[in-house]
PDB file of N, CA and C in Angstrom:
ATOM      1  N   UNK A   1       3.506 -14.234  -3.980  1.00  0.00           N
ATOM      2  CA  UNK A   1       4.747 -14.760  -4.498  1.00  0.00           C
ATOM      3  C   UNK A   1       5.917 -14.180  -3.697  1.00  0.00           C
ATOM      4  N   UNK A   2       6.782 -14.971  -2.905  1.00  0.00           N
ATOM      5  CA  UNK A   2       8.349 -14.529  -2.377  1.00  0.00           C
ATOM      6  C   UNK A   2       8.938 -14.310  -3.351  1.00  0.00           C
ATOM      7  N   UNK A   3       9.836 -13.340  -3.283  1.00  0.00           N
ATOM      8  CA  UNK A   3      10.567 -12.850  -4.477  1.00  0.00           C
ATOM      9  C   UNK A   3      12.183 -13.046  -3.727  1.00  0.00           C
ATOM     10  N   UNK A   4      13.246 -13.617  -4.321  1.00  0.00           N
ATOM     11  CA  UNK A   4      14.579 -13.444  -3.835  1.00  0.00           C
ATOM     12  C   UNK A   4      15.554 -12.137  -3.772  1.00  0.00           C
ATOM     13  N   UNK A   5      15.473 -11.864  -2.664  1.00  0.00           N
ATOM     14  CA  UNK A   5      16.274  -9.937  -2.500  1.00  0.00           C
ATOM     15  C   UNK A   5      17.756 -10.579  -2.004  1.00  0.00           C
ATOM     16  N   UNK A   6      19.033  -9.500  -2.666  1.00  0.00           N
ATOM     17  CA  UNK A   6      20.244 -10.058  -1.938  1.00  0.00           C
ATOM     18  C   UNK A   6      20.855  -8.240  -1.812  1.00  0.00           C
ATOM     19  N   UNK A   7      22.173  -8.394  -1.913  1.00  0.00           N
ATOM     20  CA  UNK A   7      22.734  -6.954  -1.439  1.00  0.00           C
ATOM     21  C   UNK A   7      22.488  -6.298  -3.017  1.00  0.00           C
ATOM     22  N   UNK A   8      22.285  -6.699  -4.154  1.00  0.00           N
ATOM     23  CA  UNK A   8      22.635  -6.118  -5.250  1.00  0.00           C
ATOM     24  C   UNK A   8      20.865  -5.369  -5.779  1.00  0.00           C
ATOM     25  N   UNK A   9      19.904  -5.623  -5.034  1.00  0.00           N
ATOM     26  CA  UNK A   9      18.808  -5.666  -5.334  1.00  0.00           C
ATOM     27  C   UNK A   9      17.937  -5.229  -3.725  1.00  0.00           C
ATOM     28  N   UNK A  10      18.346  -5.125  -2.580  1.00  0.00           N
ATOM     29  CA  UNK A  10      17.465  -4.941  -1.889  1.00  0.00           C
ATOM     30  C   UNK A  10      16.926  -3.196  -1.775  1.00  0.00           C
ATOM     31  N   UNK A  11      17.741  -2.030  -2.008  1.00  0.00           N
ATOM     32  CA  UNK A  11      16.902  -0.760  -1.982  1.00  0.00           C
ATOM     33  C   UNK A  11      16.067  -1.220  -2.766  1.00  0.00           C
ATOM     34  N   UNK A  12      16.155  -1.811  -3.912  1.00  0.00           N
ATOM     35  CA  UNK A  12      14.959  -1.421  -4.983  1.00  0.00           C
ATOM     36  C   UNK A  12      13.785  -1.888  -4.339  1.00  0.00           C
ATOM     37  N   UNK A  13      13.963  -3.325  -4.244  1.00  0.00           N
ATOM     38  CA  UNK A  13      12.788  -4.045  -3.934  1.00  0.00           C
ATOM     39  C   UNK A  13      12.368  -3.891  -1.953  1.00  0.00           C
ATOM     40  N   UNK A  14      13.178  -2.974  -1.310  1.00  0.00           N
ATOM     41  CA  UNK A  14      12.765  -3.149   0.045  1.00  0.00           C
ATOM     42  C   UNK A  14      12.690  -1.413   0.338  1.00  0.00           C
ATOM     43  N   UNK A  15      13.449  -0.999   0.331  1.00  0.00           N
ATOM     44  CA  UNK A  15      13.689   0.480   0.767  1.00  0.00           C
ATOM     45  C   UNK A  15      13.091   1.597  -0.587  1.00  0.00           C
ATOM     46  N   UNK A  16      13.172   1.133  -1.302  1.00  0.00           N
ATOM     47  CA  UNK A  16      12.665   2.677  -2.331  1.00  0.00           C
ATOM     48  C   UNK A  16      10.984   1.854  -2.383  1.00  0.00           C
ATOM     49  N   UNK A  17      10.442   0.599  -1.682  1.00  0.00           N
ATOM     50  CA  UNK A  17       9.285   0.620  -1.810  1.00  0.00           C
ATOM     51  C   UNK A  17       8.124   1.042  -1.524  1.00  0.00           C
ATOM     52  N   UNK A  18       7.159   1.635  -1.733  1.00  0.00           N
ATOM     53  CA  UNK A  18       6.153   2.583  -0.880  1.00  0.00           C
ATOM     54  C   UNK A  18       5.042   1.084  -0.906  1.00  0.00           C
ATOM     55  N   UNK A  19       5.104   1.447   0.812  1.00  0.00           N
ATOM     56  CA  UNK A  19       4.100  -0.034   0.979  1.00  0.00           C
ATOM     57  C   UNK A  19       4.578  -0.716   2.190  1.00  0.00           C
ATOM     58  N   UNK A  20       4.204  -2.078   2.162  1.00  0.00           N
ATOM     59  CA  UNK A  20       4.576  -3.221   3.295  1.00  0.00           C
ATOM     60  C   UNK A  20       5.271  -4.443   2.843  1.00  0.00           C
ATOM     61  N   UNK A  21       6.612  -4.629   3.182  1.00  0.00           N
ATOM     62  CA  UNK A  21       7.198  -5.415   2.588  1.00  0.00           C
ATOM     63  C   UNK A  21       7.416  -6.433   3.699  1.00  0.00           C
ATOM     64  N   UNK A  22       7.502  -7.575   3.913  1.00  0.00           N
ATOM     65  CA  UNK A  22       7.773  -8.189   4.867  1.00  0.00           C
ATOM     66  C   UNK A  22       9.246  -9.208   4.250  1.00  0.00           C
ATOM     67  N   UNK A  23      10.642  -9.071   5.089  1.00  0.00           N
ATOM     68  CA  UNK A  23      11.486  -9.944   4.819  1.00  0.00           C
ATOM     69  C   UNK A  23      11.999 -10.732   5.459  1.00  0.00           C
ATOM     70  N   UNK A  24      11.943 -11.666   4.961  1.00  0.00           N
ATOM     71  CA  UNK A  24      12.255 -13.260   5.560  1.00  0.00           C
ATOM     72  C   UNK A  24      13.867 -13.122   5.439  1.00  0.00           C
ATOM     73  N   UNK A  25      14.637 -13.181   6.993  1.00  0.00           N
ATOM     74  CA  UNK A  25      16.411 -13.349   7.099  1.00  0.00           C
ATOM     75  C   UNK A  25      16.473 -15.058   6.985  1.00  0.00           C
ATOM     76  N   UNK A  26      17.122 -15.500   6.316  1.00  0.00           N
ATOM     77  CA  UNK A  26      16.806 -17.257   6.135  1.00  0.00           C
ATOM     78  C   UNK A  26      18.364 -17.951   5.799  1.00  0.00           C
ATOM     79  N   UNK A  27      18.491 -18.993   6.041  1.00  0.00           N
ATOM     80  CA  UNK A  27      19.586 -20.049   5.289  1.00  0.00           C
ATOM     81  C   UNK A  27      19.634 -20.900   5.130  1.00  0.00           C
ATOM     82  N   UNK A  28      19.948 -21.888   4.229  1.00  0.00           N
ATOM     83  CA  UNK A  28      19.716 -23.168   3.734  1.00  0.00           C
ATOM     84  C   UNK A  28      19.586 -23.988   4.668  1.00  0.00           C
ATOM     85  N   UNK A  29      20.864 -23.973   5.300  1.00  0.00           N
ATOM     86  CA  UNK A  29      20.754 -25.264   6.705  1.00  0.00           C
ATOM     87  C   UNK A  29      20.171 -24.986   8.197  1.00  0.00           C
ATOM     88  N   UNK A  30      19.098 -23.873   7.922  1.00  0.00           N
ATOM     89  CA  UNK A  30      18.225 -23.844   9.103  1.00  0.00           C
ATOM     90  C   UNK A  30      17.121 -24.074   9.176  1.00  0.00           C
ATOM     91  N   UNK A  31      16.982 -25.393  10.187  1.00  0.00           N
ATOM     92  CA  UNK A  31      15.736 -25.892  10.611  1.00  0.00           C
ATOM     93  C   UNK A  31      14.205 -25.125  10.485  1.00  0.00           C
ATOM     94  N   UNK A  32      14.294 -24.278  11.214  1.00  0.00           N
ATOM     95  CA  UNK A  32      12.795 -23.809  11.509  1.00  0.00           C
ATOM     96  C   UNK A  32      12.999 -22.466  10.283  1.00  0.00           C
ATOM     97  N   UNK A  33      13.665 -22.783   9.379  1.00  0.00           N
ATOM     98  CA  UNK A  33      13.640 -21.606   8.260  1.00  0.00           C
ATOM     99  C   UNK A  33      12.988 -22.382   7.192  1.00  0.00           C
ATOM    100  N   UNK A  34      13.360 -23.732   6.950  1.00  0.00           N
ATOM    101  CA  UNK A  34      12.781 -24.572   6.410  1.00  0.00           C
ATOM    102  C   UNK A  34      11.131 -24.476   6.711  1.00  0.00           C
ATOM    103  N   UNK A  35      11.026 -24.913   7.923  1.00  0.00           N
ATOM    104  CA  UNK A  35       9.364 -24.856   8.759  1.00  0.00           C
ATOM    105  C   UNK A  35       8.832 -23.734   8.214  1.00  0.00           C
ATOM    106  N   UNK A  36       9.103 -22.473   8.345  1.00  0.00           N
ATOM    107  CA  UNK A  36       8.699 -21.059   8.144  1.00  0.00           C
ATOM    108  C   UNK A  36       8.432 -20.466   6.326  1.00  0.00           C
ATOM    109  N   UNK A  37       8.876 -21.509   5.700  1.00  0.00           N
ATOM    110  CA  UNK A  37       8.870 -20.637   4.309  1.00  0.00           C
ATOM    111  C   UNK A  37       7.307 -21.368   3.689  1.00  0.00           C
ATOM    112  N   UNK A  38       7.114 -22.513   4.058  1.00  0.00           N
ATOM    113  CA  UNK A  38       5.422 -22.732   3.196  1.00  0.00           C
ATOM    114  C   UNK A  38       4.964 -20.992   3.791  1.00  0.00           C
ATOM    115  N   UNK A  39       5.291 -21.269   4.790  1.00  0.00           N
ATOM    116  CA  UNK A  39       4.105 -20.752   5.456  1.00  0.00           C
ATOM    117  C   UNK A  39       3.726 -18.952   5.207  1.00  0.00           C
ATOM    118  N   UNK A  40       5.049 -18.955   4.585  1.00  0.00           N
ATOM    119  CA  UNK A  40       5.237 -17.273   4.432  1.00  0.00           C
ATOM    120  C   UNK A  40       4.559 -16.968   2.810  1.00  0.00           C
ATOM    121  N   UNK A  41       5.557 -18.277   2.210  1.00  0.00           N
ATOM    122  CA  UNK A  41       4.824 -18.731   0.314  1.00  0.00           C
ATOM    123  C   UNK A  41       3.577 -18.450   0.928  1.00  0.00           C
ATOM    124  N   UNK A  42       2.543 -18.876   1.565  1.00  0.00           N
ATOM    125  CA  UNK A  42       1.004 -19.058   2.038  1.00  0.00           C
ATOM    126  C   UNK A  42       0.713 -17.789   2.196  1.00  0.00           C
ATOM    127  N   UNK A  43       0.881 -17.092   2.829  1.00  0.00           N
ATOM    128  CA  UNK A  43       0.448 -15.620   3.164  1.00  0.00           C
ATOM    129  C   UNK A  43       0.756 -14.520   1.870  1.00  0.00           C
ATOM    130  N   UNK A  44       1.739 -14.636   1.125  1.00  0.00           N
ATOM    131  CA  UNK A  44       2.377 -14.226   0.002  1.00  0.00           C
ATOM    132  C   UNK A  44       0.990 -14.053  -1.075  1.00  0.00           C
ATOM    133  N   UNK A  45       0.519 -15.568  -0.797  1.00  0.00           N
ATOM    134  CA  UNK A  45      -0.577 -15.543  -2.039  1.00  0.00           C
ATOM    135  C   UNK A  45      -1.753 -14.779  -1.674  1.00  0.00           C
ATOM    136  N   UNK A  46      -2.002 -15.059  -0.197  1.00  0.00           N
ATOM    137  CA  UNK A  46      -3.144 -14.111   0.403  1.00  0.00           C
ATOM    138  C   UNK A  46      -3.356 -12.877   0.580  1.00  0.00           C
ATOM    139  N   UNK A  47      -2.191 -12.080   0.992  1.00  0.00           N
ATOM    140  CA  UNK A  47      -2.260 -10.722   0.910  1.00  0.00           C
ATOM    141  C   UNK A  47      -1.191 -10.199  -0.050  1.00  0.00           C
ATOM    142  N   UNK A  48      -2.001  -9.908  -0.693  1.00  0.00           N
ATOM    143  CA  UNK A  48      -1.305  -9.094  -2.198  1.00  0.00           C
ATOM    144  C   UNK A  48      -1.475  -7.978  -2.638  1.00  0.00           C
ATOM    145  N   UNK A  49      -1.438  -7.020  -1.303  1.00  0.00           N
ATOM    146  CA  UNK A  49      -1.249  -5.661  -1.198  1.00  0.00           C
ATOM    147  C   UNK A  49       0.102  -5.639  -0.848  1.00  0.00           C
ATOM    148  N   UNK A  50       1.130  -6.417  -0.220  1.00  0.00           N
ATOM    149  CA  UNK A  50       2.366  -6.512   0.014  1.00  0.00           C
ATOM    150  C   UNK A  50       3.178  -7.236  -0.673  1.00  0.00           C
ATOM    151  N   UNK A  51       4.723  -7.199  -0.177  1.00  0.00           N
ATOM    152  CA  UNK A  51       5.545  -7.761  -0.806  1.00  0.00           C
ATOM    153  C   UNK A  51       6.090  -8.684   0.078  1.00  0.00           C
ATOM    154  N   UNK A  52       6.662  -9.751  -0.619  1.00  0.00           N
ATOM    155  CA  UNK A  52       7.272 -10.785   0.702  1.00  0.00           C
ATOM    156  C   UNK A  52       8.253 -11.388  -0.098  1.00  0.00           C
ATOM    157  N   UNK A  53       9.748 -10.790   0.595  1.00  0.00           N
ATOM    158  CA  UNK A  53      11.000 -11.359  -0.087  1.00  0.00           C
ATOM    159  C   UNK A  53      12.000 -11.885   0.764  1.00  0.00           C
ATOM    160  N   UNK A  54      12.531 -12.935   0.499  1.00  0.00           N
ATOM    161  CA  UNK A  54      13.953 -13.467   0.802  1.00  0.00           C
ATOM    162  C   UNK A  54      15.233 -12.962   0.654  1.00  0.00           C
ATOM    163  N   UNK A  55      15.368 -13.041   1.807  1.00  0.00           N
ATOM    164  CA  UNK A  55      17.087 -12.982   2.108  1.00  0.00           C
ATOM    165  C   UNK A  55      18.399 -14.375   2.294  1.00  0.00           C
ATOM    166  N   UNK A  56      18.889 -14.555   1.809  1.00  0.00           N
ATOM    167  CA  UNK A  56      19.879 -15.873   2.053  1.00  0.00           C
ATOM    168  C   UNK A  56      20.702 -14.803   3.175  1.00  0.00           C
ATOM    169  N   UNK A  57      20.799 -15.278   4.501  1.00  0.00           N
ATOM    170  CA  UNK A  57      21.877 -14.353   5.145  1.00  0.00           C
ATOM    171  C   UNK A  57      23.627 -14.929   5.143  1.00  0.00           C
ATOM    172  N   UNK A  58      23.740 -16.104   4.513  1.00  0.00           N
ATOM    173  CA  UNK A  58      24.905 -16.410   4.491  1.00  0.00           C
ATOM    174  C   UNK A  58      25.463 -15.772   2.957  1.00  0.00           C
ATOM    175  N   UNK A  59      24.652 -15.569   2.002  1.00  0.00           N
ATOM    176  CA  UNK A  59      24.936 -14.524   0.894  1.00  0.00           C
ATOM    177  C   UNK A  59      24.883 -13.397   0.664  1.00  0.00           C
ATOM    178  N   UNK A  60      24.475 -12.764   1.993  1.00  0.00           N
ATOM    179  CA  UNK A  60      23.949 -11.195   1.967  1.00  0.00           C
ATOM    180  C   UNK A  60      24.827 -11.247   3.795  1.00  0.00           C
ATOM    181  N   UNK A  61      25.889 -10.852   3.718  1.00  0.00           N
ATOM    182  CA  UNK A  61      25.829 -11.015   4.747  1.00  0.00           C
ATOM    183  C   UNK A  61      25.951  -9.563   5.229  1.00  0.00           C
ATOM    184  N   UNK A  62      26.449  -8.769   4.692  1.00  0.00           N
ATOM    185  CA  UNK A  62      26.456  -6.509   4.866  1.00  0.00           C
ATOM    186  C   UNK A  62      24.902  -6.575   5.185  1.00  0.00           C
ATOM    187  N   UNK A  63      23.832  -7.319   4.940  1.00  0.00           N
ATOM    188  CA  UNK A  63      22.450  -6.901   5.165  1.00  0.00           C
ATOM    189  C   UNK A  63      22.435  -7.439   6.107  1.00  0.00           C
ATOM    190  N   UNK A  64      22.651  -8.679   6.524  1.00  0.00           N
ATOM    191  CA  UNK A  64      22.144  -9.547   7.755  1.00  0.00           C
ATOM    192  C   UNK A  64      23.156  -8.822   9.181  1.00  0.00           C
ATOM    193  N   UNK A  65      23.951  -8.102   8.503  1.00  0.00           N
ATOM    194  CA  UNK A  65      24.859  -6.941   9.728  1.00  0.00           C
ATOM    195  C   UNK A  65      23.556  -5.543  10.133  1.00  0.00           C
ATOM    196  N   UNK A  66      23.959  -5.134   8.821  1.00  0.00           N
ATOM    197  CA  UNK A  66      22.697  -4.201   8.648  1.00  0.00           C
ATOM    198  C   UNK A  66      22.025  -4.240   9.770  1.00  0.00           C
ATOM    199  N   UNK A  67      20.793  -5.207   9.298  1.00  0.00           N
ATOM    200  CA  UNK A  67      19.308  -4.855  10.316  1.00  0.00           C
ATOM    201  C   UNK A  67      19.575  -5.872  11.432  1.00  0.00           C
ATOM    202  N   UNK A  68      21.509  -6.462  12.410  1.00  0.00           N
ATOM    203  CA  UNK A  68      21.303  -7.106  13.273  1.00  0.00           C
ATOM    204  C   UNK A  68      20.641  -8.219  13.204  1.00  0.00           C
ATOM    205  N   UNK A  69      20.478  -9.366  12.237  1.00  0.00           N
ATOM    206  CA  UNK A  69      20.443  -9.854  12.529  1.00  0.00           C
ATOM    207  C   UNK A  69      21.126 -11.128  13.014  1.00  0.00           C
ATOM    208  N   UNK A  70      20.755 -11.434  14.357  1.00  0.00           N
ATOM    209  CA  UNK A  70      21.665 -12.301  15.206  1.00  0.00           C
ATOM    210  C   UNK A  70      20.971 -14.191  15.400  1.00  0.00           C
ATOM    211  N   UNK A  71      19.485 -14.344  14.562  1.00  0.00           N
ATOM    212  CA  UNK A  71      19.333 -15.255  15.065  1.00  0.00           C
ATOM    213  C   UNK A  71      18.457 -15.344  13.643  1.00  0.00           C
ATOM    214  N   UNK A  72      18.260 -16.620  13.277  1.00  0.00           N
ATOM    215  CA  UNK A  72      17.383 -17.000  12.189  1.00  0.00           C
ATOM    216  C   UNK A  72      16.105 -18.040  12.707  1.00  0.00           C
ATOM    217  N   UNK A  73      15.221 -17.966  11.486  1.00  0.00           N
ATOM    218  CA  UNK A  73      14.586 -16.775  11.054  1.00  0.00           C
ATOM    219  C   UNK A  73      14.395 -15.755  11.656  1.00  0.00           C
ATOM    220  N   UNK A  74      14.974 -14.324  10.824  1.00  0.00           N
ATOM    221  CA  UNK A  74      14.112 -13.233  11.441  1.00  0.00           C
ATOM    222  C   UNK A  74      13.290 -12.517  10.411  1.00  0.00           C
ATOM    223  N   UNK A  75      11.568 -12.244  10.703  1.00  0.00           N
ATOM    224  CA  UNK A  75      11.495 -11.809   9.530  1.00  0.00           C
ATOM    225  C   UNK A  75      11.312 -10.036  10.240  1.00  0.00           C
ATOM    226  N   UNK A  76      11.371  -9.226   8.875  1.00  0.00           N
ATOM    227  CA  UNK A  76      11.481  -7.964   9.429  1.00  0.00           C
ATOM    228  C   UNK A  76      10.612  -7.358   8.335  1.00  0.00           C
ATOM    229  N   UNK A  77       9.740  -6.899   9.247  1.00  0.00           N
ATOM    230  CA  UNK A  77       8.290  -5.801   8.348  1.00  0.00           C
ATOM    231  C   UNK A  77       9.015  -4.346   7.857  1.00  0.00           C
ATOM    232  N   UNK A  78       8.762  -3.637   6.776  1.00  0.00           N
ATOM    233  CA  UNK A  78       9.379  -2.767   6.513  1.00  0.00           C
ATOM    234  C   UNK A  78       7.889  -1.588   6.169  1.00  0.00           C
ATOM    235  N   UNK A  79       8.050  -0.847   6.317  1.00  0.00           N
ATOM    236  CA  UNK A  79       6.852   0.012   5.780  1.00  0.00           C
ATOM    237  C   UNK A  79       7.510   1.116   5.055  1.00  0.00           C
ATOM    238  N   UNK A  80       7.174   1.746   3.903  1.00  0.00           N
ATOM    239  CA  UNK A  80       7.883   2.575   3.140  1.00  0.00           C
ATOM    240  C   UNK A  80       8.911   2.788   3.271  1.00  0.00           C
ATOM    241  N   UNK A  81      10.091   1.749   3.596  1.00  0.00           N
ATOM    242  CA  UNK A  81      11.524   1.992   3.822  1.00  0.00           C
ATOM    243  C   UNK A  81      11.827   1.281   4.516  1.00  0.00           C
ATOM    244  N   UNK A  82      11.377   1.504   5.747  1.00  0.00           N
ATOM    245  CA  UNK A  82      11.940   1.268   6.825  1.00  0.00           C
ATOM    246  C   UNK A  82      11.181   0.371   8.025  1.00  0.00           C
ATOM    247  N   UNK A  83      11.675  -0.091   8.739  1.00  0.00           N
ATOM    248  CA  UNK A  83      11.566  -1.361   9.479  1.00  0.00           C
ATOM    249  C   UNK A  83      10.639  -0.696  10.526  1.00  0.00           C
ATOM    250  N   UNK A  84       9.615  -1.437  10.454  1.00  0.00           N
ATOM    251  CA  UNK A  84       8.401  -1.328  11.587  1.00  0.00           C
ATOM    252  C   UNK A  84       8.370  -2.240  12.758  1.00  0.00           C
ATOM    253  N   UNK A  85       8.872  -3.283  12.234  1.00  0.00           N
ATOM    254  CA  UNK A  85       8.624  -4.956  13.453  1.00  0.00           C
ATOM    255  C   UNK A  85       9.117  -5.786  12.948  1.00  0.00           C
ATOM    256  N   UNK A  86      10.120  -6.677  13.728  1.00  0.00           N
ATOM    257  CA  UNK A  86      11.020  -7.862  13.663  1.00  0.00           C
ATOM    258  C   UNK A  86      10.414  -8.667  14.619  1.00  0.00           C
ATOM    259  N   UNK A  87      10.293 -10.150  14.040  1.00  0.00           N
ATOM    260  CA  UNK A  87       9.945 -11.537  14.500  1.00  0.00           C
ATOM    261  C   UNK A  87      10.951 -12.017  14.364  1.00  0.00           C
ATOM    262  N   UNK A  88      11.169 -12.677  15.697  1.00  0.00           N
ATOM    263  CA  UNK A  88      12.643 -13.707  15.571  1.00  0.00           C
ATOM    264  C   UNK A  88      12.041 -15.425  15.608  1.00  0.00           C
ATOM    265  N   UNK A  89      12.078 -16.358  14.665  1.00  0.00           N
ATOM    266  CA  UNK A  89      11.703 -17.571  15.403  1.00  0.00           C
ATOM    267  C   UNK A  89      10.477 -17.929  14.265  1.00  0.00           C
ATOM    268  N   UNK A  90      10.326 -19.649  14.304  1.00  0.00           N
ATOM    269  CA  UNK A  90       8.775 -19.599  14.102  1.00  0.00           C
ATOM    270  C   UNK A  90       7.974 -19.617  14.757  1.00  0.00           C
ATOM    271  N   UNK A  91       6.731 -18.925  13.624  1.00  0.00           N
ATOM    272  CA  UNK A  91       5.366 -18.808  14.667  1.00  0.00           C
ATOM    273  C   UNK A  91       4.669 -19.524  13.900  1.00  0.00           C
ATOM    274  N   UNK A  92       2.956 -19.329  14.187  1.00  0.00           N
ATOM    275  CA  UNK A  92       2.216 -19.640  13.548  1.00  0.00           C
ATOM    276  C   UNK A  92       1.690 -18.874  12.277  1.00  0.00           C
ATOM    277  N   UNK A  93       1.178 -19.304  11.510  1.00  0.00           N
ATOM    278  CA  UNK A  93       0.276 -18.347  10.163  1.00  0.00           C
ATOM    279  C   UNK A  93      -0.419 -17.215  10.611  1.00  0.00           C
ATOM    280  N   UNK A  94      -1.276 -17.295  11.510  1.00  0.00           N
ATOM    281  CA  UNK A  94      -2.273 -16.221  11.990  1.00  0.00           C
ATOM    282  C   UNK A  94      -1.141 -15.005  12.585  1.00  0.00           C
ATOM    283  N   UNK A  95      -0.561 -15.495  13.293  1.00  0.00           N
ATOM    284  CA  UNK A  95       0.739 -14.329  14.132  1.00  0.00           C
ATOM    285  C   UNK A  95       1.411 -13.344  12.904  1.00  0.00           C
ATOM    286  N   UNK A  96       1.445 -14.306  12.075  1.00  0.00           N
ATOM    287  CA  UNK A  96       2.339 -13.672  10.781  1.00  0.00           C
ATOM    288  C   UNK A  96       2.032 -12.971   9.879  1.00  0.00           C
ATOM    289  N   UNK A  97       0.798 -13.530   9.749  1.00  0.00           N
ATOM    290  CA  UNK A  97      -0.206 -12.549   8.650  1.00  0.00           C
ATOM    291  C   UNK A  97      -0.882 -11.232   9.198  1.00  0.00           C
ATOM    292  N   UNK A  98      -1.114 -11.482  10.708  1.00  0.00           N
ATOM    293  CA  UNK A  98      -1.448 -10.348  11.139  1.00  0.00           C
ATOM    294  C   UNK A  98      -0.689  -9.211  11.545  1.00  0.00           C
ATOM    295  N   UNK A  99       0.818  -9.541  11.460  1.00  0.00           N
ATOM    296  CA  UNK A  99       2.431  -8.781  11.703  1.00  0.00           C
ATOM    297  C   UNK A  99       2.598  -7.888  10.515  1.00  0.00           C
ATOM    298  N   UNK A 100       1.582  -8.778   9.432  1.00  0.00           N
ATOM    299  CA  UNK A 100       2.104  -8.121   7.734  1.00  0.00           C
ATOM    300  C   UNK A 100       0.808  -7.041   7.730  1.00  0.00           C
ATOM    301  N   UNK A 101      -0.325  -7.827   8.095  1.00  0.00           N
ATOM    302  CA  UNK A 101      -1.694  -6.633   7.521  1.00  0.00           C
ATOM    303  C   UNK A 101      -1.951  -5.375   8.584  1.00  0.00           C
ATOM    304  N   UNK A 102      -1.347  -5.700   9.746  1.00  0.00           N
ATOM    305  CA  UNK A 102      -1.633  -4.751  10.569  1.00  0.00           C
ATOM    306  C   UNK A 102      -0.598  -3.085  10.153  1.00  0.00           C
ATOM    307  N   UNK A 103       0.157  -3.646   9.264  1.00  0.00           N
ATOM    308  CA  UNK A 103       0.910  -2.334   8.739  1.00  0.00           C
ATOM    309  C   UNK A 103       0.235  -1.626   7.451  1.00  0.00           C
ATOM    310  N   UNK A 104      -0.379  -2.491   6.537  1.00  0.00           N
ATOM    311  CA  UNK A 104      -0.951  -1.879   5.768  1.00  0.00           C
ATOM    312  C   UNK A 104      -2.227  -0.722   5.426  1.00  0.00           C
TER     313      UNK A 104
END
């Protein structure tokens, strides 16, 4: 399950988490953000040792400064806090799932 993270909610659910969180930087009117979210929903259900949450970056925008980001989608792996690996772009399922399990 993607869960929706914004500035009022992301330590909890990203940084005080012990684990692998993977977050999707996203916005309504982007193309391949559109393309990219089955696909993340998809992996969400499969590995459920992690967490996988959304960012709106036009509503969060102190976060989307934050971790730089300059281009959408970016998703950004977090491991007990802190950021392990950023994907810019879509990929495929296999690329993505293996970006998330290879941290766990």
């Amino acid at each position: 399950m993607v869960e929706h993270g914004s500035e009022l909610n992301f330590e909890e659910l990203v940084l005080k988490n012990e684990g692998v969180v993977l977050v999707d930087f996203w916005a309504k009117w982007c193309g391949p953000c559109k393309m990219i979210a089955p696909v993340v929903e998809e992996i969400s259900n499969e590995v459920t040792d992690a967490k996988f949450i959304k960012v709106d970056v036009d509503e969060n925008e102190n976060l989307a400064n934050k971790y730089d980001i300059m281009s959408i989608p970016t998703l950004v792996v977090f491991k007990n806090g802190e950021p392990v690996e950023t994907l810019v772009g879509f990929m495929p399922k296999d690329s993505l799932k293996e970006a998330v399990t290879k941290h766990l």
